[in-house]
N, C-alpha and C. Protein backbone atom coordinates (compact mmCIF):
# COMPACT_ATOMS: atom_id res chain seq x y z
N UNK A 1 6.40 -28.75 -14.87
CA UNK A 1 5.11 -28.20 -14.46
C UNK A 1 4.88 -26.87 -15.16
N UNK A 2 3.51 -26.95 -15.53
CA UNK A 2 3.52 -25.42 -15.92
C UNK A 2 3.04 -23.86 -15.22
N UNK A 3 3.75 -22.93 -14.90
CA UNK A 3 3.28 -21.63 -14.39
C UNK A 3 2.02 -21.32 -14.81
N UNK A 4 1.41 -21.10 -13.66
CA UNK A 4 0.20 -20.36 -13.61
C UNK A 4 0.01 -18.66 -14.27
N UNK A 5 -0.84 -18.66 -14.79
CA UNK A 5 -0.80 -17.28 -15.51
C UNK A 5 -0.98 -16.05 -14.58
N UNK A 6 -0.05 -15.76 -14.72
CA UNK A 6 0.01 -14.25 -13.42
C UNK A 6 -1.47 -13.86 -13.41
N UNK A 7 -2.58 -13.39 -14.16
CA UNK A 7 -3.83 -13.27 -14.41
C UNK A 7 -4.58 -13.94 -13.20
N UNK A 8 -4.13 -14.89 -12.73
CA UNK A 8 -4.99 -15.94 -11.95
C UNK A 8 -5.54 -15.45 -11.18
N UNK A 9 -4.86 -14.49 -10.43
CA UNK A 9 -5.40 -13.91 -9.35
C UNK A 9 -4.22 -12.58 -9.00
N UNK A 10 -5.07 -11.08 -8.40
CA UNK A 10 -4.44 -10.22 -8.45
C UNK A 10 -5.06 -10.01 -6.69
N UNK A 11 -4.18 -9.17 -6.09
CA UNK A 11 -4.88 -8.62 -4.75
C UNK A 11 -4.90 -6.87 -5.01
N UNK A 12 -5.85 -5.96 -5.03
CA UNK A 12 -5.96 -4.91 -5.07
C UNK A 12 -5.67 -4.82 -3.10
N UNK A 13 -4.38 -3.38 -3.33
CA UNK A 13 -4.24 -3.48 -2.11
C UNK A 13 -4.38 -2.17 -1.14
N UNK A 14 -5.46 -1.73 -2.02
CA UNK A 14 -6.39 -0.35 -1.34
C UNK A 14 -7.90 -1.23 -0.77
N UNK A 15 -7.91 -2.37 -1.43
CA UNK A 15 -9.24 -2.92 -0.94
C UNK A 15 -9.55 -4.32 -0.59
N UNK A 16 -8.38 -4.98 -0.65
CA UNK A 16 -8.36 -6.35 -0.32
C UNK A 16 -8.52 -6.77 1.50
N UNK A 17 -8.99 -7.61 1.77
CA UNK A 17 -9.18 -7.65 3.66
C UNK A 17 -8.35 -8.69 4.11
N UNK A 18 -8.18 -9.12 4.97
CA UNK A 18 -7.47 -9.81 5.59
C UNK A 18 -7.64 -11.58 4.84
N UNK A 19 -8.65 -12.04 4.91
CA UNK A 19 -9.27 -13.01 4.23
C UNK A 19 -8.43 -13.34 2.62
N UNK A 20 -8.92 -11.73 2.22
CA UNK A 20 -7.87 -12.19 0.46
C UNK A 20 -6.35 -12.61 0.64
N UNK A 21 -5.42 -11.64 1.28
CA UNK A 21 -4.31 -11.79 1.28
C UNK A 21 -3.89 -12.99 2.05
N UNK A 22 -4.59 -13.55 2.64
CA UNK A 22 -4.39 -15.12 3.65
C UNK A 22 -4.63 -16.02 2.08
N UNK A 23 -5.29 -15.88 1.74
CA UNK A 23 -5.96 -16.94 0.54
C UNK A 23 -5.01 -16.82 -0.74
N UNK A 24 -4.72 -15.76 -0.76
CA UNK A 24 -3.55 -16.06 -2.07
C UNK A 24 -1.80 -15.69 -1.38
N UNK A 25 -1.50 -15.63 -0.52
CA UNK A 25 0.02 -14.96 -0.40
C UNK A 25 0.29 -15.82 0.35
N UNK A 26 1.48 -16.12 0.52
CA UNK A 26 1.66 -17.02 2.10
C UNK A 26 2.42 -15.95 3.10
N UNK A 27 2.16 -14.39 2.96
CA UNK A 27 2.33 -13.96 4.27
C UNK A 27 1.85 -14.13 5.51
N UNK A 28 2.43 -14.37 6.85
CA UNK A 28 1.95 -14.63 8.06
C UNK A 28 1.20 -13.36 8.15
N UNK A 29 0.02 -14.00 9.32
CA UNK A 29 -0.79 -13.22 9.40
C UNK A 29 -0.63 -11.51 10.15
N UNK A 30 0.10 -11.47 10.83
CA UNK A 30 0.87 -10.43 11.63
C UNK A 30 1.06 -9.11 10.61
N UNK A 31 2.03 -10.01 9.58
CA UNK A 31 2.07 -9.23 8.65
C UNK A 31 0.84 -8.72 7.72
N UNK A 32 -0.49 -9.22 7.26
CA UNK A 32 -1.12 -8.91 6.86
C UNK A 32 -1.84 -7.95 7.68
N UNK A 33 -2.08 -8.03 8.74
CA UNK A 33 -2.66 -7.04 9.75
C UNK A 33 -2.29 -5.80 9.76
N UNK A 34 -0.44 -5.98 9.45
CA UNK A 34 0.52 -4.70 9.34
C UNK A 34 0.19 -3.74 8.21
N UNK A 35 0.26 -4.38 6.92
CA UNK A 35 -0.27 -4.04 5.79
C UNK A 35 -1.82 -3.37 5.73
N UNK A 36 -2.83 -3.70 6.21
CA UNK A 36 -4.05 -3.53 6.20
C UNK A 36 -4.30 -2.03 7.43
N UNK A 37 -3.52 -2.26 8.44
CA UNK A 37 -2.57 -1.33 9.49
C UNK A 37 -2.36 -0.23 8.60
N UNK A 38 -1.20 0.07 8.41
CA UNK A 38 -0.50 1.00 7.45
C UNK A 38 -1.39 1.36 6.30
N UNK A 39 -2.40 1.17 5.72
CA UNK A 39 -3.38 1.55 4.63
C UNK A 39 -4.14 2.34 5.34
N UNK A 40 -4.77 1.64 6.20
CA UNK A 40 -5.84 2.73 7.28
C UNK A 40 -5.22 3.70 7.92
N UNK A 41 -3.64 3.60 7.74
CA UNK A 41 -2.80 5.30 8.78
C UNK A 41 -3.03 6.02 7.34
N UNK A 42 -2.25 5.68 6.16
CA UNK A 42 -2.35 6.37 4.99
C UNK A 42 -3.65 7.06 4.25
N UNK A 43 -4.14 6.42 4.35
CA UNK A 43 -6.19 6.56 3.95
C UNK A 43 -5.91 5.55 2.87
N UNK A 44 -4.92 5.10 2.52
CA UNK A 44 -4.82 4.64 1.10
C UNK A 44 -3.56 4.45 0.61
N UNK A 45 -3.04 3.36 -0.64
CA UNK A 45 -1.93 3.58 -0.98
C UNK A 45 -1.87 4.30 -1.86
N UNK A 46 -0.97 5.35 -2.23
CA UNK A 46 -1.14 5.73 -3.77
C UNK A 46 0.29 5.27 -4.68
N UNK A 47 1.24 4.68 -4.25
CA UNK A 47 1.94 3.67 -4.81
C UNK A 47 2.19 2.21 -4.47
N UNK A 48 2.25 1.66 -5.45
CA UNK A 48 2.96 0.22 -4.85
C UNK A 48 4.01 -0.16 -3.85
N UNK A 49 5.14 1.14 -4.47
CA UNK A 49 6.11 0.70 -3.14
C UNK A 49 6.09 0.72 -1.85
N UNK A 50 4.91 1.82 -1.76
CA UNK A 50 4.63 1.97 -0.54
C UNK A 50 4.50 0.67 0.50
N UNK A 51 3.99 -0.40 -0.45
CA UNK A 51 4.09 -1.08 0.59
C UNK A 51 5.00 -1.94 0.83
N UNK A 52 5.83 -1.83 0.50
CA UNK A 52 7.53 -2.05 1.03
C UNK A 52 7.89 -1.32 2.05
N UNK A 53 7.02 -0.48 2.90
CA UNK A 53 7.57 0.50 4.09
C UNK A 53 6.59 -0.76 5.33
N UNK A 54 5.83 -1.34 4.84
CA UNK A 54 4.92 -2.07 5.97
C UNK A 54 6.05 -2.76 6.41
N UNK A 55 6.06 -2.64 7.91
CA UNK A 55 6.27 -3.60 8.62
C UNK A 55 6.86 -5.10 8.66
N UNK A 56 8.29 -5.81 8.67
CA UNK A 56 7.35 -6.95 8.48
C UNK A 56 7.63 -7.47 7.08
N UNK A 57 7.39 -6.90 5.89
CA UNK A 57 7.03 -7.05 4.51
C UNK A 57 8.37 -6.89 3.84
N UNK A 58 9.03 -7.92 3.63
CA UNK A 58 10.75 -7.48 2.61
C UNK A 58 10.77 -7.37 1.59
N UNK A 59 11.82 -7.19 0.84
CA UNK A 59 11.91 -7.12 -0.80
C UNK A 59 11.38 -8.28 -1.42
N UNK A 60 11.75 -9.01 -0.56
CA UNK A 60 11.95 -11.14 -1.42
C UNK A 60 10.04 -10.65 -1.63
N UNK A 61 9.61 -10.29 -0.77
CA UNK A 61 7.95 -10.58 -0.48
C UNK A 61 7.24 -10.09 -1.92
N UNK A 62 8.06 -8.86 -2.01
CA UNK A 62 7.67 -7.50 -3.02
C UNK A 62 7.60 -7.99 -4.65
N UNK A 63 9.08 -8.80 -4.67
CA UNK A 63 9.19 -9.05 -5.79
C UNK A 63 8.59 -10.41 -6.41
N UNK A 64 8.32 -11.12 -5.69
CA UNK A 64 7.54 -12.24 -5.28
C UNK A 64 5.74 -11.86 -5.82
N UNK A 65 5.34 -11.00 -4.91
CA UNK A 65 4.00 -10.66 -5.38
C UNK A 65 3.29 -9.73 -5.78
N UNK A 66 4.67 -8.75 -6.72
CA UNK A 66 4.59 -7.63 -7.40
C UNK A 66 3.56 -8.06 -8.65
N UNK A 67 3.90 -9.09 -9.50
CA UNK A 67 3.04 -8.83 -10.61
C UNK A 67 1.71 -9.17 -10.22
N UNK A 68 1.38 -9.69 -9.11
CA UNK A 68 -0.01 -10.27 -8.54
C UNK A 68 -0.80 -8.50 -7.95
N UNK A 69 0.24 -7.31 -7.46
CA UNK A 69 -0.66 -6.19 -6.67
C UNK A 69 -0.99 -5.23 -7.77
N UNK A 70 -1.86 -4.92 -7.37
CA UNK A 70 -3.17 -4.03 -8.01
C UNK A 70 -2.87 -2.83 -6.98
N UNK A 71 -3.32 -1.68 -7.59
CA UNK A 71 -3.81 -0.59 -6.83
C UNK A 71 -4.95 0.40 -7.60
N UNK A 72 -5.99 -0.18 -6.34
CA UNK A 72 -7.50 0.52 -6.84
C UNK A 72 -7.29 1.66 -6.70
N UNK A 73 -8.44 2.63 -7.10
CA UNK A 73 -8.84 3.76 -6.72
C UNK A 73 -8.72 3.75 -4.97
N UNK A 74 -8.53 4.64 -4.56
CA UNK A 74 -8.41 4.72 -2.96
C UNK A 74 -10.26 5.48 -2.70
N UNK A 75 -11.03 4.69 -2.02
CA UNK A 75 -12.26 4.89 -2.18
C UNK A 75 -12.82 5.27 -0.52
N UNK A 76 -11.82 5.61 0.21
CA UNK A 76 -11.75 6.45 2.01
C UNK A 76 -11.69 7.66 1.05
N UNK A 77 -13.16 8.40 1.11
CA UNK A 77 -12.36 9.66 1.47
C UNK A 77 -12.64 10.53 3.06
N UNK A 78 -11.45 11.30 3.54
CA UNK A 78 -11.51 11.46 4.53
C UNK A 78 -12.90 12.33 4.67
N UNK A 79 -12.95 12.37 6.02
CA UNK A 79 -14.49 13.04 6.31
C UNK A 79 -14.08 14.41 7.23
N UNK A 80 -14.95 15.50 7.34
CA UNK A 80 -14.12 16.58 7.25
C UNK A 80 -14.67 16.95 8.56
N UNK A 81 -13.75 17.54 9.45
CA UNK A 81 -14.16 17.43 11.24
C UNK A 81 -15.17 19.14 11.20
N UNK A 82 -15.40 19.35 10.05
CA UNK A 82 -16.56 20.55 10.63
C UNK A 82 -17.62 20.17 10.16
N UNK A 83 -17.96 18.59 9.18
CA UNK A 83 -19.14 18.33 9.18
C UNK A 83 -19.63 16.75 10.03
N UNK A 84 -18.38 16.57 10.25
CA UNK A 84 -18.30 14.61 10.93
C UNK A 84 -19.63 14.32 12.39
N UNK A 85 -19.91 13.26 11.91
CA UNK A 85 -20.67 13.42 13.22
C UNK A 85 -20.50 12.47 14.10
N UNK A 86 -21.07 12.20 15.21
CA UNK A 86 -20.63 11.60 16.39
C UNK A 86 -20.46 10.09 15.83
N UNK A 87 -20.72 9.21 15.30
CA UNK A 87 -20.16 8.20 14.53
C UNK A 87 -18.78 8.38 14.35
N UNK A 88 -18.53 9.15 13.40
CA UNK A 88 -17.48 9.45 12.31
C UNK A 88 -16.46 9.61 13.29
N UNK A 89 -16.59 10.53 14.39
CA UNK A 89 -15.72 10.95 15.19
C UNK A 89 -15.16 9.70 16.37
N UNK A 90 -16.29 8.40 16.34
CA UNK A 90 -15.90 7.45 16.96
C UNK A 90 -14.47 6.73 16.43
N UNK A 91 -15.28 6.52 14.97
CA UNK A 91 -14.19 5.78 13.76
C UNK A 91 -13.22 5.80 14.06
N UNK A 92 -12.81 7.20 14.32
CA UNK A 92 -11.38 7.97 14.37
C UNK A 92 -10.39 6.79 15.19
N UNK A 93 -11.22 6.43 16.50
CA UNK A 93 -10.71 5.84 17.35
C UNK A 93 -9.69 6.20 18.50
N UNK A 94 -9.70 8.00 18.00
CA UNK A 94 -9.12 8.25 19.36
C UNK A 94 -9.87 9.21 20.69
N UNK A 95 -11.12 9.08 20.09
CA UNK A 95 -11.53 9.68 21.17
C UNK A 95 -12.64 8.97 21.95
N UNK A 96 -13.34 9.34 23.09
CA UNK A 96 -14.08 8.70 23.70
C UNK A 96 -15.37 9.62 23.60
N UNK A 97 -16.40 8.81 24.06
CA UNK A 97 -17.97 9.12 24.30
C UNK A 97 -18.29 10.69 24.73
N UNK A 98 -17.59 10.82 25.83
CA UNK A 98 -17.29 12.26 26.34
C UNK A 98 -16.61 13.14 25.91
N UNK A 99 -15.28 12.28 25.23
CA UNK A 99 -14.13 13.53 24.73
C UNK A 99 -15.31 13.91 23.39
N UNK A 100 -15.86 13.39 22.30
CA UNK A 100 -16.77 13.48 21.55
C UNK A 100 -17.42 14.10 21.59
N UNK A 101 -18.10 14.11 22.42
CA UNK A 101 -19.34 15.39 23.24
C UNK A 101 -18.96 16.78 23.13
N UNK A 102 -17.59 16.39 23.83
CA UNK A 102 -17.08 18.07 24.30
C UNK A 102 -16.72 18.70 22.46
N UNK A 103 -16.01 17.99 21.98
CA UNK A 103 -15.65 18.16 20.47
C UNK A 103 -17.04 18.51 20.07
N UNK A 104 -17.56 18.23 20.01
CA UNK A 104 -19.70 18.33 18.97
C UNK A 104 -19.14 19.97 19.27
N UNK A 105 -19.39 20.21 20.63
CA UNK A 105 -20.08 21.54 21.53
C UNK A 105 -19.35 22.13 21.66
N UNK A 106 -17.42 22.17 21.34
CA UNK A 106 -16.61 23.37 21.19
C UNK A 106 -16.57 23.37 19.62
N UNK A 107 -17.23 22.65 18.93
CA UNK A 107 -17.52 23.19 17.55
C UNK A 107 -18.78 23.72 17.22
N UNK A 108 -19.38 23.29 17.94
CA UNK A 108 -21.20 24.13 17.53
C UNK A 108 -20.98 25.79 18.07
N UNK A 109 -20.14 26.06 19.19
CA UNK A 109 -20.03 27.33 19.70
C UNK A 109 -19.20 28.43 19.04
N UNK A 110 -17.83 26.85 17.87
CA UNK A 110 -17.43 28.43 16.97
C UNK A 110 -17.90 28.57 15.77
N UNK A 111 -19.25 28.44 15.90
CA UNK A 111 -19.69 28.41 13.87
C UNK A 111 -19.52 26.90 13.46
N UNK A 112 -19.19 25.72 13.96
CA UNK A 112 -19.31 25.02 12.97
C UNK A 112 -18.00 24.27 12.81
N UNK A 113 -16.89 25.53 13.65
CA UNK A 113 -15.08 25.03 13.08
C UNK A 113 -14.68 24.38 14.24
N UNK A 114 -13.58 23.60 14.16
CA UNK A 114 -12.73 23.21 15.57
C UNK A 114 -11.40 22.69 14.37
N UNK A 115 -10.28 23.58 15.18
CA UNK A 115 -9.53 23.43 14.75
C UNK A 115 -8.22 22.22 15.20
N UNK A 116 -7.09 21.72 14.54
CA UNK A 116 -6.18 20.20 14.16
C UNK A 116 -5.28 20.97 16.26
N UNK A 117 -5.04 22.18 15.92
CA UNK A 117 -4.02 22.55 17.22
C UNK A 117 -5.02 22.63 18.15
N UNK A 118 -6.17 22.78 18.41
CA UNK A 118 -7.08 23.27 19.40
C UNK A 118 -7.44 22.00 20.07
N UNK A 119 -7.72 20.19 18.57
CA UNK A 119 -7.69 19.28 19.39
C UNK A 119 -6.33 18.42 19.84
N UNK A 120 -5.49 18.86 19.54
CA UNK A 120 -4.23 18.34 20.07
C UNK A 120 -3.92 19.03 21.67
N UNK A 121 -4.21 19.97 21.60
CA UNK A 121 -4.17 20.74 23.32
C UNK A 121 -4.88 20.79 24.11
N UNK A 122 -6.39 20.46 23.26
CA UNK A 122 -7.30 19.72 24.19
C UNK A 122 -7.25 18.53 25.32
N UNK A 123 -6.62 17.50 24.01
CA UNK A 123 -6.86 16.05 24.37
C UNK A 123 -5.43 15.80 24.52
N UNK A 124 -4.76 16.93 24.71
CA UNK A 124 -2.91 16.35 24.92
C UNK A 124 -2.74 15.28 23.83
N UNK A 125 -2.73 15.71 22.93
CA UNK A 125 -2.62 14.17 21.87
C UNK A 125 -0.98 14.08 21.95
N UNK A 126 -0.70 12.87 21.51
CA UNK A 126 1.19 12.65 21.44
C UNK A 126 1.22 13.03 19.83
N UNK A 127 2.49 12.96 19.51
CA UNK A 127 2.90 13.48 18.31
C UNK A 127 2.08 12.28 17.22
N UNK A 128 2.09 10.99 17.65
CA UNK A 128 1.65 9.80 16.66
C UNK A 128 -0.02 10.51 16.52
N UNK A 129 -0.64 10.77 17.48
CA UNK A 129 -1.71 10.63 17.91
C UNK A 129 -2.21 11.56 16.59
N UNK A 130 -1.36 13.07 16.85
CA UNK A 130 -1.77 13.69 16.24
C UNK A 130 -1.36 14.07 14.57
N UNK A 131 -0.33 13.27 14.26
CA UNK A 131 0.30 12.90 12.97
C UNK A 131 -1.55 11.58 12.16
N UNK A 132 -1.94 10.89 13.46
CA UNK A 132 -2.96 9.75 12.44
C UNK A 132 -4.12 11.02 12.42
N UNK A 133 -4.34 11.76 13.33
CA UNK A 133 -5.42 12.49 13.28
C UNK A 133 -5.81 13.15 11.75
N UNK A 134 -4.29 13.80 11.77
CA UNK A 134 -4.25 14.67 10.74
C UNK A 134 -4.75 13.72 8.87
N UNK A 135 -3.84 12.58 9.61
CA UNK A 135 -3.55 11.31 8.37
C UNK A 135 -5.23 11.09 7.99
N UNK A 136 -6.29 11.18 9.23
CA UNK A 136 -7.56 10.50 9.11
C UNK A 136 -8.53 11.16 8.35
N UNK A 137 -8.80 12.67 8.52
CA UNK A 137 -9.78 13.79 8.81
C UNK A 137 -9.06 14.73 8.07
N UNK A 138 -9.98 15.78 7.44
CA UNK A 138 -9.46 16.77 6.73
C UNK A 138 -9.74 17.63 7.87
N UNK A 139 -9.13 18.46 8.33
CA UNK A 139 -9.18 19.52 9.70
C UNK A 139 -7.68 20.48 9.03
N UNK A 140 -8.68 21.70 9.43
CA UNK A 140 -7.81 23.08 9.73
C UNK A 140 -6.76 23.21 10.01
N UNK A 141 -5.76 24.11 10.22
CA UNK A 141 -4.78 24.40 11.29
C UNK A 141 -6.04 25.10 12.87
C-alpha cells in the first residue's frame, strides 16, 4: 500500500476545534477536550511540545502526529481588565453577573484600574483560580 503524503492534512493546534482533531486523529474525545482545555489556560501554544504536557496525550500520540501539527499564529489576544467590558469579563468565566458589577464600579472609582491582588481578595480566588486569571487578562499587580 502506499503512504499518504504527510501534506494531506495538517491540524493547526492554536486553531483547530474539536470537530478537526475528531476527523483526522484517532484521539478519544476526552482527550481532545483536554488539548483544546489546556490552549484556552495558555491563551495559546507557543511550542509544539507543549502539547505533550496535555493531559491524557503520550509520546506514542506525539510522535505519531508530529509531522501532521502546525502551529498558527496564536490569534487570543488577551484583553486588558482596565478596558474589558462586561462581556469580556463574563468570558473569563469566573465571575458572576454581580461579582461583575461590583468589578465595573471598584474600577470606575479608581480611574479606570483594578488591580490582579485586589481581585483575588475580593473574590477569595484559589491559587488555580488566580494562576487562569492571570493566564487570561493582562491585569496589574
Amino acid at each position: 500500500s502506499t503512504y499518504k503524503n504527510v501534506d494531506d492534512w495538517c491540524i493547526d493546534i492554536n486553531t483547530s476545534d474539536e470537530k478537526q482533531w475528531a476527523m483526522h486523529t484517532k484521539l478519544n474525545a476526552a482527550v481532545i477536550k483536554n488539548i483544546i482545555h489546556y490552549r484556552n489556560y495558555l491563551g495559546g501554544f507557543t511550542n509544539l511540545n507543549q502539547i505533550k504536557k496535555v493531559y491524557g496525550f503520550n509520546e506514542a500520540d506525539y510522535y505519531l502526529l508530529k509531522p501532521h501539527l502546525k502551529l498558527g499564529k496564536i490569534i487570543l489576544h488577551k484583553p486588558n481588565a482596565s478596558k474589558m467590558s462586561f462581556e469580556q469579563w463574563k468570558q473569563v468565566g469566573l465571575f458572576g453577573d454581580r461579582e461583575i458589577v461590583k468589578i465595573l464600579r471598584i474600577r470606575k472609582e479608581n480611574g479606570g484600574h483594578i488591580g490582579w491582588k485586589e481581585l483575588v481578595i475580593l473574590f477569595d480566588l484559589t491559587a488555580a483560580q488566580a494562576e487562569m486569571l492571570q493566564n487570561t487578562i493582562q491585569i496589574s499587580e
